[in-house]
Structures are given as C-alpha cells and as structure tokens.
Protein backbone atom coordinates (compact mmCIF):
# COMPACT_ATOMS: atom_id res chain seq x y z
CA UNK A 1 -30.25 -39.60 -15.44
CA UNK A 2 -30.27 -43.19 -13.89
CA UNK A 3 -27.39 -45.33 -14.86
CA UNK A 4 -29.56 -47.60 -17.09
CA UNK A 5 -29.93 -43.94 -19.57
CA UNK A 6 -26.01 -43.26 -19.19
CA UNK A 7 -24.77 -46.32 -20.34
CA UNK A 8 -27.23 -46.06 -22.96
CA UNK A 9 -26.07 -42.62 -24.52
CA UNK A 10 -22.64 -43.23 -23.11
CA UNK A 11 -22.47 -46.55 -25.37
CA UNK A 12 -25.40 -47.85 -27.41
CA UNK A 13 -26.01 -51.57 -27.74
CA UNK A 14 -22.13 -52.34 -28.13
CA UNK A 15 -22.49 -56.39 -28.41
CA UNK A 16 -25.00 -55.79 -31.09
CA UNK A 17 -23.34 -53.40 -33.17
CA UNK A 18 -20.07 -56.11 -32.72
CA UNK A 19 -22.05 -59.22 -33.66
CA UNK A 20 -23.04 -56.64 -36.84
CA UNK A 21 -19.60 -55.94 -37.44
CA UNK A 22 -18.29 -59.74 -37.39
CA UNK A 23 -20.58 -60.56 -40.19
CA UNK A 24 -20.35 -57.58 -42.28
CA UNK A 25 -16.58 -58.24 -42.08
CA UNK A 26 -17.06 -62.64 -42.81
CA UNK A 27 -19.04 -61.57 -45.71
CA UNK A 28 -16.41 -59.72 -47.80
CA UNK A 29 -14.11 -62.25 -46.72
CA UNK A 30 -15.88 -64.64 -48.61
CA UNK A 31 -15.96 -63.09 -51.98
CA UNK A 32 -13.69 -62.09 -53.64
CA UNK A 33 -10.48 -59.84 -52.01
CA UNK A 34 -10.07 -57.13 -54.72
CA UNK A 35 -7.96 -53.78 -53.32
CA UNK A 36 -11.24 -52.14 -52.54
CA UNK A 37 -13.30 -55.21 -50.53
CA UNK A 38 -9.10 -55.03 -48.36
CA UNK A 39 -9.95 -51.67 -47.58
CA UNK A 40 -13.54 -52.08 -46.39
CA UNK A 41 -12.38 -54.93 -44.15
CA UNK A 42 -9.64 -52.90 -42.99
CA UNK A 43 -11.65 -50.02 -41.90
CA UNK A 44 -14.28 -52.55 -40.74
CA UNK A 45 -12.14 -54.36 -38.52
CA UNK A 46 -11.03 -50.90 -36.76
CA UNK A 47 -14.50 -49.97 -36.76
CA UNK A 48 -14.92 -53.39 -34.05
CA UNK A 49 -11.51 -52.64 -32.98
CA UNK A 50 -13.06 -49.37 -31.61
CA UNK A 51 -16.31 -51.16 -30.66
CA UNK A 52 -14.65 -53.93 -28.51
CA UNK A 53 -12.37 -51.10 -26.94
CA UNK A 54 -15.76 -49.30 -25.57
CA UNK A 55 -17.68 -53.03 -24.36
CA UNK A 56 -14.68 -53.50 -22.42
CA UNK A 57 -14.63 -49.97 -20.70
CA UNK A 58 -18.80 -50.52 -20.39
CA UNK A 59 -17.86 -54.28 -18.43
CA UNK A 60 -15.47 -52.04 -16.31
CA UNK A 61 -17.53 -49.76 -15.43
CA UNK A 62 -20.24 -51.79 -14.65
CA UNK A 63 -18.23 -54.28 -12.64
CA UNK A 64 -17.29 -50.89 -10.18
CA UNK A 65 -21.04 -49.93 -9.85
CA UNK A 66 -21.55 -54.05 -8.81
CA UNK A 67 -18.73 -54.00 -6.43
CA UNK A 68 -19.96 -50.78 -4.63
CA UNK A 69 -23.70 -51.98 -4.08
C-alpha cells in the first residue's frame, strides 16, 4: 500500500468533509435555535472538532514523510 492509499483509508477527504461540516452547522444557525436545532449543532461542531483533530495529525504526518525525502 503506497502512501497515497494509506492516507486515503487512514483519513478520507478530511478538508471536504470540514468545509461540509461548516455549512451544515451555518445553516441551523440561521433558523431558528429551538432545544433540538442546539443539540444538532452541538454534536455537529464535535463532529468537526473530531475532523480538524485528524487534518491536523494528516498535515503532521505528511510534513515527516516531506522532511525525510
């Protein structure tokens, strides 16, 4: 498995899913804020929480591979 594969299965398209994320989250925030739409941006916002948390282990991990060629 070449590294191109790994990162792949090891993170998916990370920005994208972020980007996703962002709007899904600036959308409820818009309407109105009943207890319900609080709670979907709650567990939304951990959801990119988690997201960012992996893009930022991907950028380290690629920076190492970089720095060894």
């Amino acid at each position: 498995m070449g590294l191109l594969q790994w990162s792949k299965s090891k993170f998916g398209n990370v920005c994208s899913a972020a980007d996703d994320l962002r709007k899904k989250i600036a959308k409820l925030q818009q309407g109105t804020l009943s207890d319900a739409v609080k709670s979907e941006i709650g567990t939304l916002t951990n959801q990119l929480e988690d997201i960012l948390d992996r893009e930022n282990t991907m950028w380290k991990h690629r920076s190492k591979t970089h720095w060894y060629r």
